[in-house]
Protein backbone atom coordinates (compact mmCIF):
# COMPACT_ATOMS: atom_id res chain seq x y z
CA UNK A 1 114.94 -25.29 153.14
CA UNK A 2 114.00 -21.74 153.42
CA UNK A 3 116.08 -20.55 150.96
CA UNK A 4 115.08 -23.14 148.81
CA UNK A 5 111.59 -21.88 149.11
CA UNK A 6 112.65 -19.00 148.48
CA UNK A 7 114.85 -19.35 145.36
CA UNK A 8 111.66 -21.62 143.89
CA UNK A 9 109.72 -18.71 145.05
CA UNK A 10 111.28 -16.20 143.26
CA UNK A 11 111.29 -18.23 139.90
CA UNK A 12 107.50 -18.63 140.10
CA UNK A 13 106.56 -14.72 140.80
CA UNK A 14 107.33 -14.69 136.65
CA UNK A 15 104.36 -15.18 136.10
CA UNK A 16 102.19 -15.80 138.98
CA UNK A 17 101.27 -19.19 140.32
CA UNK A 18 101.93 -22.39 142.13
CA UNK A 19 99.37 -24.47 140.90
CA UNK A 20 99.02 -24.24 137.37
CA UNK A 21 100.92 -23.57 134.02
CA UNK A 22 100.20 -20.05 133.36
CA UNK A 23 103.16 -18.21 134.92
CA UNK A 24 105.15 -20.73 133.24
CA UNK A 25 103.57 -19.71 129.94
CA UNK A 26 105.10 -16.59 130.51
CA UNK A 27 108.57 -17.76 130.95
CA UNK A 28 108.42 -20.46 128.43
CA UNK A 29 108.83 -17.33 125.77
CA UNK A 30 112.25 -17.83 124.00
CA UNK A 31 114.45 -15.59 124.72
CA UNK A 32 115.44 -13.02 121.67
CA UNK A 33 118.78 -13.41 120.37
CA UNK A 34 122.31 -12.92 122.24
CA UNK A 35 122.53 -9.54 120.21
CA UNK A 36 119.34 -8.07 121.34
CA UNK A 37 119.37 -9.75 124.98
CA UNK A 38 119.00 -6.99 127.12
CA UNK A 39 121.06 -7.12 130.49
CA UNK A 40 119.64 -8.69 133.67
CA UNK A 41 115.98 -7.25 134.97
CA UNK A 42 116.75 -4.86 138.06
CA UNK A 43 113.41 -6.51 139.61
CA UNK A 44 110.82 -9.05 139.45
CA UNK A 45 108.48 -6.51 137.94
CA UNK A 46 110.80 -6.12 135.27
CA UNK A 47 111.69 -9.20 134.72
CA UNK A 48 107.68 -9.81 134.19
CA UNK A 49 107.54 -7.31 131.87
CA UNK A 50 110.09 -8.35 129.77
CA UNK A 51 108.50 -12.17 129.93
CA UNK A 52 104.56 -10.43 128.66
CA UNK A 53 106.52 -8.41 125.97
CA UNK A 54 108.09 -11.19 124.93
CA UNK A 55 104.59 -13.17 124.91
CA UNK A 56 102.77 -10.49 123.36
CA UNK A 57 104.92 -10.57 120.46
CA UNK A 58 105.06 -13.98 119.84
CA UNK A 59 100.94 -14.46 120.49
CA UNK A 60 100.69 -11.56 118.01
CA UNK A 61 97.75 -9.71 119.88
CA UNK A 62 95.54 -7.78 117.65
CA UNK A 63 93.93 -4.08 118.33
CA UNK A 64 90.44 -6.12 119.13
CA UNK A 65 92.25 -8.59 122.22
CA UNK A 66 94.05 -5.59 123.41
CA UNK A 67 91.47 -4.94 126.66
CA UNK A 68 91.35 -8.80 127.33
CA UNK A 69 95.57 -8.74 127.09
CA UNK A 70 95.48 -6.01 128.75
CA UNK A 71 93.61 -7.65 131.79
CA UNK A 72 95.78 -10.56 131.73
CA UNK A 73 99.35 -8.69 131.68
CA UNK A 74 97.67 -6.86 134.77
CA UNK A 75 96.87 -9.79 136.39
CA UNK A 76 101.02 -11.15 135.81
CA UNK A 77 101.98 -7.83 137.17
CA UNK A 78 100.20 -7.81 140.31
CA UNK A 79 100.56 -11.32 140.82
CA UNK A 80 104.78 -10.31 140.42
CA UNK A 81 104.31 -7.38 142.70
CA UNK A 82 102.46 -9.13 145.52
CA UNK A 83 104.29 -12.49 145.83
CA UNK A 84 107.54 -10.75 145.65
CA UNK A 85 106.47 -8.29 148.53
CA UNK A 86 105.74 -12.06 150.35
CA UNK A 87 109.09 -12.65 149.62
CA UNK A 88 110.79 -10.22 150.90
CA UNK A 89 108.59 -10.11 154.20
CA UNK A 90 109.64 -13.38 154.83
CA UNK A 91 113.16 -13.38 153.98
CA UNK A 92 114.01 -10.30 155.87
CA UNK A 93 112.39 -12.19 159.22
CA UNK A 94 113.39 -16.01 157.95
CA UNK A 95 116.53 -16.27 160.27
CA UNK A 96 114.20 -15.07 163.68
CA UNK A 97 110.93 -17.17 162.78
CA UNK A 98 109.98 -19.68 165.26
CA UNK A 99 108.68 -23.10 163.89
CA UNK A 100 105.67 -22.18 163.77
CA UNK A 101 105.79 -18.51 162.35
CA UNK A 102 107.79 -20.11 159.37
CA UNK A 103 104.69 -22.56 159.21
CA UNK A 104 102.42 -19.34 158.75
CA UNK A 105 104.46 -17.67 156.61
CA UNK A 106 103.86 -20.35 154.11
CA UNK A 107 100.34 -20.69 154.57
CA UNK A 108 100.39 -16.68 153.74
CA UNK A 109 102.48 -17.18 150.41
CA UNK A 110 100.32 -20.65 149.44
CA UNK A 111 96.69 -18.44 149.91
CA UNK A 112 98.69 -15.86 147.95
CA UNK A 113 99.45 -18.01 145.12
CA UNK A 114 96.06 -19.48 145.31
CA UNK A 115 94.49 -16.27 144.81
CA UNK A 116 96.60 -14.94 142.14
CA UNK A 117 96.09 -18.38 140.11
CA UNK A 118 92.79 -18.01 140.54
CA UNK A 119 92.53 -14.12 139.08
CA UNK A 120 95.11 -15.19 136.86
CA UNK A 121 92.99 -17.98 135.44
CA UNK A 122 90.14 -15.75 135.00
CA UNK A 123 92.55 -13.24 133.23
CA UNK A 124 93.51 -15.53 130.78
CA UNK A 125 89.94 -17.64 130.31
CA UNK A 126 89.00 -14.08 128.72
CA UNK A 127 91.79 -13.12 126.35
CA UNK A 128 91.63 -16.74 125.42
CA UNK A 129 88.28 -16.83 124.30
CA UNK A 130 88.84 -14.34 121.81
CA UNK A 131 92.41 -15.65 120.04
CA UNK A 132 92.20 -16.98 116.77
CA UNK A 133 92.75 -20.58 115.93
CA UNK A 134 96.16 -20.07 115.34
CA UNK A 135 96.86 -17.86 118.39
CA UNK A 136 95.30 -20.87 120.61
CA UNK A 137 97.66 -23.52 119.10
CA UNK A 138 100.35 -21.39 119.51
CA UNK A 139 99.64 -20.91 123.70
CA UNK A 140 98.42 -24.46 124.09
CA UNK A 141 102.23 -25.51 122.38
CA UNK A 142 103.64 -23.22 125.08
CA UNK A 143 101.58 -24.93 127.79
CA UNK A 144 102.40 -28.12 126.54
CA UNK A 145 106.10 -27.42 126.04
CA UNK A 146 106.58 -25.98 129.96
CA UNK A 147 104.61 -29.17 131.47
CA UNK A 148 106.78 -31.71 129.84
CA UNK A 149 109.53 -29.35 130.73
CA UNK A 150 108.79 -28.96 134.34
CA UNK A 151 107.75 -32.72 134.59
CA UNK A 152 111.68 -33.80 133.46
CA UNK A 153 112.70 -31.40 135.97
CA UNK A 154 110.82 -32.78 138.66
CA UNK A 155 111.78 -36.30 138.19
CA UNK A 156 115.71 -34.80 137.64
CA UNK A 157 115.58 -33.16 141.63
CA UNK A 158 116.15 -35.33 144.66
């Protein structure tokens, strides 16, 4: 179970929450092609880079939404850095927690999510204001793309 958490965890840091589709927007970027694929990230950080390069790109960001991408990258960065701290803290102590420390823990890593959704979703309510037409049909395809993604997945797991 823990390291179930923990592997689900991990795969969420990308981009920053448990409740809601924006860290999924991130990885829901297609990858570039097997020539240009660059080897494995050597962190989460890194790896969240890579996915809000990858997004930038693709979204096209113009010099006027720099400040308000710029806010919103931020925000996936942090949110990266501090959940994977979580992480850590709580794998390095999994195998000694009583019942009710493990209990804790996850209450710590749920507020944490909760609060980098929430600064997340701010984030992005800003640079989304200001994206062209065509720049909001792109990111609502990627929304809509990783929700009927992650709701086969959920029916596929036991």
């Amino acid at each position: 179970m823990h390291l179930r958490m923990l592997r689900d965890g991990r795969a969420m840091v990308a981009v920053a929450a448990l409740l809601t589709p924006l860290p999924a927007l991130a990885q829901s970027v297609p990858p570039p092609p097997p020539s240009s694929t660059p080897s494995a990230p050597a962190s989460p950080q890194a790896a969240q880079d890579q996915r809000i390069n990858a997004l930038l790109a693709q979204l096209q960001i113009t010099p006027a939404q720099q400040p308000q991408w710029n806010a919103f990258a931020q925000a996936m960065r942090d949110n990266a850095t501090k959940t994977d701290a979580l992480f850590r803290q709580r794998a390095s102590s999994a195998a000694t927690m009583s019942a009710l420390e493990n209990m804790q823990s996850y209450a710590q890593i749920a507020r944490a999510y909760a609060d980098a959704t929430e600064a997340l979703a701010q984030a992005f309510a800003s640079l989304y204001a200001v994206l062209s037409d065509q720049q909001k049909q792109t990111v609502d395809g990627i929304f809509r793309q990783d929700a009927a993604k992650n709701a086969s997945t959920a029916t596929a797991k036991p």
